[in-house]
Protein backbone atom coordinates (compact mmCIF):
# COMPACT_ATOMS: atom_id res chain seq x y z
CA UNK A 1 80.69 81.72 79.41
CA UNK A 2 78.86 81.10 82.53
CA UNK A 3 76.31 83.98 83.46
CA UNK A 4 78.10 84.45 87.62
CA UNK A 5 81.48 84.19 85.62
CA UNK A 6 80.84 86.89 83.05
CA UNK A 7 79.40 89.15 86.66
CA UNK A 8 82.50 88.32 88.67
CA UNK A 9 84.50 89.25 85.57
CA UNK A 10 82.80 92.49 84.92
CA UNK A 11 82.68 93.57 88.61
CA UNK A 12 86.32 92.93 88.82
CA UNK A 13 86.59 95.33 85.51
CA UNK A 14 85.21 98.09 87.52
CA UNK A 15 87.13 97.31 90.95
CA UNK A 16 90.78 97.30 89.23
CA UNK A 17 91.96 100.47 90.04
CA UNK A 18 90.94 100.10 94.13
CA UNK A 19 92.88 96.27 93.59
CA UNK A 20 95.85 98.60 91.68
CA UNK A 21 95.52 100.98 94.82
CA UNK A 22 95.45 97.90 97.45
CA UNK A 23 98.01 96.08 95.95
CA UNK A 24 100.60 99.38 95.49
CA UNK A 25 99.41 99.95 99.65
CA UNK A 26 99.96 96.57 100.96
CA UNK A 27 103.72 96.93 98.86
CA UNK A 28 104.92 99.78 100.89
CA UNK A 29 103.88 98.68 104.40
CA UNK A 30 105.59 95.14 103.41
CA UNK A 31 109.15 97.24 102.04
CA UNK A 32 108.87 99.43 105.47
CA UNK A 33 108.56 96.19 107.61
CA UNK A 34 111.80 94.56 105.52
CA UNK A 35 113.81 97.68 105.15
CA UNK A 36 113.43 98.39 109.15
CA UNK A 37 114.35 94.65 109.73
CA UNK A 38 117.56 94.94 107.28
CA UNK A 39 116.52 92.03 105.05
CA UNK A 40 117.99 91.71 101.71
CA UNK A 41 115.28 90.89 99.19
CA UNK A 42 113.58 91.50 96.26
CA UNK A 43 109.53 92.88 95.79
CA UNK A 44 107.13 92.37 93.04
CA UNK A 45 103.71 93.11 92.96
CA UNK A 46 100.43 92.62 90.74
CA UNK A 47 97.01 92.55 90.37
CA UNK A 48 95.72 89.88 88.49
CA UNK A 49 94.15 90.42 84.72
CA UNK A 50 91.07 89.60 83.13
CA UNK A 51 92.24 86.59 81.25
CA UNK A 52 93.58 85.18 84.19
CA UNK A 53 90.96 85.19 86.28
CA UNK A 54 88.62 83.67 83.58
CA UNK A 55 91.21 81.25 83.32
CA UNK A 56 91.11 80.64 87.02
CA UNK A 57 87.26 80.43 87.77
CA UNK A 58 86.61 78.52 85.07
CA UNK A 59 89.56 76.01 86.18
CA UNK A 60 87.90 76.31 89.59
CA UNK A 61 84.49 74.96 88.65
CA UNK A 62 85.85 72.28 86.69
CA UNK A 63 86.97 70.88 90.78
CA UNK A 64 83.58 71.49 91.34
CA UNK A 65 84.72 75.26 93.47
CA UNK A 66 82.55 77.94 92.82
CA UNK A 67 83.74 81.77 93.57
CA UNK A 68 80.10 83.12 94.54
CA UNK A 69 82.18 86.48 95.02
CA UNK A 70 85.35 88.14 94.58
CA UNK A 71 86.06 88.03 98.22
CA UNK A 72 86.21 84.25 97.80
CA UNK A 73 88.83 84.98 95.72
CA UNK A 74 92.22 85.21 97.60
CA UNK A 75 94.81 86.31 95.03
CA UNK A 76 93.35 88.89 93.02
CA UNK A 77 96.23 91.40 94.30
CA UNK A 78 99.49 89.43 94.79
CA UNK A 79 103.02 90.22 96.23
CA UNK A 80 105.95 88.05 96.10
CA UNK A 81 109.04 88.25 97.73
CA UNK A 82 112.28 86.92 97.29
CA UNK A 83 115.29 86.12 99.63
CA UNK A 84 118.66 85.01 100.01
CA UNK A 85 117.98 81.68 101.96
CA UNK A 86 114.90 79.63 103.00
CA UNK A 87 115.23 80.44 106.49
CA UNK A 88 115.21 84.48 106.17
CA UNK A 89 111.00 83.06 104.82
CA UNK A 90 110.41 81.84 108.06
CA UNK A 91 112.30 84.64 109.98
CA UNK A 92 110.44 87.45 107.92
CA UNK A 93 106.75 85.49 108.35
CA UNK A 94 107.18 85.69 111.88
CA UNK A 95 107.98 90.11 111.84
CA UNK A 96 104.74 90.24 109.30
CA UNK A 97 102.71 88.85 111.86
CA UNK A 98 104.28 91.03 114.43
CA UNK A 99 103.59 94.43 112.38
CA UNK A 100 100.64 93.01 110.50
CA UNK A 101 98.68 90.84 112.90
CA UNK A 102 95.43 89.91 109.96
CA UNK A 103 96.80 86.86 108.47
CA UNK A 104 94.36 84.69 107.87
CA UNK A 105 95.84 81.50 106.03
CA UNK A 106 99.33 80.05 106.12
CA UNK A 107 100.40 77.33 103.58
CA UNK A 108 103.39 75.54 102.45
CA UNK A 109 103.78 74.71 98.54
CA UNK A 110 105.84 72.74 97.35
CA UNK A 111 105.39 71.20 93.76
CA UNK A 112 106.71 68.58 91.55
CA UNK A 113 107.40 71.31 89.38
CA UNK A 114 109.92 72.60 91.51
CA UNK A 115 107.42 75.70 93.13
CA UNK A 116 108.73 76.23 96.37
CA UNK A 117 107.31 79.25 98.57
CA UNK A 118 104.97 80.15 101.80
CA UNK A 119 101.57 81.90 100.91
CA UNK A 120 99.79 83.61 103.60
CA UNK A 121 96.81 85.27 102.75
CA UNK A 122 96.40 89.25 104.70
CA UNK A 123 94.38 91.69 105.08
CA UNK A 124 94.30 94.65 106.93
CA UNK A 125 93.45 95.02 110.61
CA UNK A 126 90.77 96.65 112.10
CA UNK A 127 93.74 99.49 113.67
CA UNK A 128 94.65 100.47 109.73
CA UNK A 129 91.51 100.27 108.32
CA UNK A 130 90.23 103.04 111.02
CA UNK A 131 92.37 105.49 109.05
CA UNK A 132 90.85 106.88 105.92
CA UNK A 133 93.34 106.68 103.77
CA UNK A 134 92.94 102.83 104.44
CA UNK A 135 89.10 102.28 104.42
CA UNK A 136 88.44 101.90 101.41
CA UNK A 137 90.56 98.20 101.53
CA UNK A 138 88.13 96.63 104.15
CA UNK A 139 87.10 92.88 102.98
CA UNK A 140 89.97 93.01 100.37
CA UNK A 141 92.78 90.40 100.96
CA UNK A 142 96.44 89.70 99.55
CA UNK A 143 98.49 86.83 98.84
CA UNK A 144 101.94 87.13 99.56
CA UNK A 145 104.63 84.35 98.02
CA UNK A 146 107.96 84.51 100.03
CA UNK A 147 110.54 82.31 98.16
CA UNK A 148 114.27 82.62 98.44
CA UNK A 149 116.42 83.30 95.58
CA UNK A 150 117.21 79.75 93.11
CA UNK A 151 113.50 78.54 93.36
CA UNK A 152 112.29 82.04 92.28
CA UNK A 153 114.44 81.58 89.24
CA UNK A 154 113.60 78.47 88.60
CA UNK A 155 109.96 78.56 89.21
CA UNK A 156 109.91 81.74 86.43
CA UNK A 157 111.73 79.84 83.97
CA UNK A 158 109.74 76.64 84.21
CA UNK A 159 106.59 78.67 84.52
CA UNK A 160 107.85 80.06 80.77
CA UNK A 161 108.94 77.13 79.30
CA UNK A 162 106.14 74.64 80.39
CA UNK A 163 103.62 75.72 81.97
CA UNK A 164 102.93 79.17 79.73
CA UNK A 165 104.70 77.27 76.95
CA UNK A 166 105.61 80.58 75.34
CA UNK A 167 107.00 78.70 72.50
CA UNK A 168 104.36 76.35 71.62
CA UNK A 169 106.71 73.41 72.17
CA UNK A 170 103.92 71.17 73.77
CA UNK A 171 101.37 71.61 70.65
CA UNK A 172 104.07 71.28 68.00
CA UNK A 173 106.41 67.96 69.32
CA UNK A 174 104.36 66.92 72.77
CA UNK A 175 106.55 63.90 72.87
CA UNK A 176 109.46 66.21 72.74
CA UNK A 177 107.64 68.54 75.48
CA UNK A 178 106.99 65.97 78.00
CA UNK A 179 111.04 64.93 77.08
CA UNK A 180 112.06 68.42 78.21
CA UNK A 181 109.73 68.59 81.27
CA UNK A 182 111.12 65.15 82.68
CA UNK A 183 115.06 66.71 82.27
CA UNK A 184 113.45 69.81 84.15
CA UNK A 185 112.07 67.66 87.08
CA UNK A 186 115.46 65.75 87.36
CA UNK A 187 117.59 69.01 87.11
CA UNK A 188 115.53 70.60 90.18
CA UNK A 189 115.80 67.58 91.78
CA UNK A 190 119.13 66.79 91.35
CA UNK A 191 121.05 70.14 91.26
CA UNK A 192 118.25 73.27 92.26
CA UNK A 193 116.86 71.43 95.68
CA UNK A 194 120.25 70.91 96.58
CA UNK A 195 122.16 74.04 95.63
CA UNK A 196 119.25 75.68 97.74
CA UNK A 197 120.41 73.36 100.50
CA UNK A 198 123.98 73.68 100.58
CA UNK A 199 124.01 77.42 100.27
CA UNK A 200 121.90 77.35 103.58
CA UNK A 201 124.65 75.65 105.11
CA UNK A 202 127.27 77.93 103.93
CA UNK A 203 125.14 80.77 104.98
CA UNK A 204 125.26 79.15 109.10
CA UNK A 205 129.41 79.50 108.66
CA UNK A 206 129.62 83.06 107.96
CA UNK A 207 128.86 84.68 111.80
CA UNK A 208 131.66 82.26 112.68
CA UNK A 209 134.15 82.76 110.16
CA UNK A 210 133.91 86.17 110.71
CA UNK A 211 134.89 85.55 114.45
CA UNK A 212 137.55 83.75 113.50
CA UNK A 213 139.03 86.38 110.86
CA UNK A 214 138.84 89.02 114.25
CA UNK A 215 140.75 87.05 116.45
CA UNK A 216 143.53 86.41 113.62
């Protein structure tokens, strides 16, 4: 291992528990922000390990990227949250930069895979970070995943099956693996993309079927 990976490592080893601290911080303001806009959703929240981000820098300088620091790192503490449709994404990204005006990156993903989500990179504001129970956060930064519902499932049971590979399909039949990954592409494609689709649609009729049951 590289001598700046095996530093970045260690200095992450000693920074956990103020990541742990961040990440559990950023977590409540976000549930305060949905719960006073009424969203339905789910939360989850981690920081990430030391395997993981080994993994990641040395994937990194294999493109030739180099984290000189872990503030080049954007996901060390991550939050994801997941809702009903894909529009209630759009809906909530625009109260988050209401209430918490220090995004600084916005991006689409969508993967072959069938990863679907908007990641937008926070931190806090100079307003929050004036209190003291918040100082201690300045310079660290967030990544928040907002993803509705069927491509949160799917996107954890793909992760599993293929991309973890938890059960060592790929090493033991890779024929049969890349098999089972092609049925997996077709099945978002075919079924997954538009489930999430149509159920948007349904979702539009709702307001108005309710104004029809009134008048009856």
């Amino acid at each position: 291992m590289d001598s700046y990976i095996k530093k970045l490592i260690k200095n992450y080893e000693k920074k956990k528990p103020l990541y742990e601290d961040f990440c559990l911080s950023i977590n409540r303001l976000l549930c305060n922000i949905l719960d006073n806009k009424k969203y339905k959703y789910q939360i989850y929240y981690r920081i990430k390990s030391l395997a993981r981000l080994e993994e990641k820098i040395t994937r990194k300088k294999k493109l030739k990227k180099i984290y000189k620091k872990l503030s080049d790192i954007d996901d060390l503490a991550g939050i994801r949250i997941v809702f009903y449709l894909e529009s209630e994404k759009e809906k909530f990204l625009k109260d988050l930069q209401k209430e918490m005006p220090s995004i600084i990156a916005e991006e689409n993903l969508e993967k072959k895979n069938g990863y679907k989500a908007k990641h937008a990179i926070i931190t806090l504001d100079k307003k929050r970070l004036a209190l003291s129970e918040y100082k201690k956060f300045k310079n660290l930064k967030c990544e928040i995943q907002l993803v509705s519902i069927f491509n949160h499932a799917w996107a954890e049971l793909e992760h599993d099956w293929l991309y973890k590979d938890f059960y060592k399909f790929k090493e033991r039949n890779p024929e049969g693996y890349i098999f089972i990954k092609k049925q997996m592409e077709n099945i978002f494609k075919n079924y997954v993309r538009k489930l999430t689709s149509r159920l948007e649609k349904v979702a539009k009729q709702i307001p108005s079927a309710k104004k029809h049951r009134d008048i009856l």
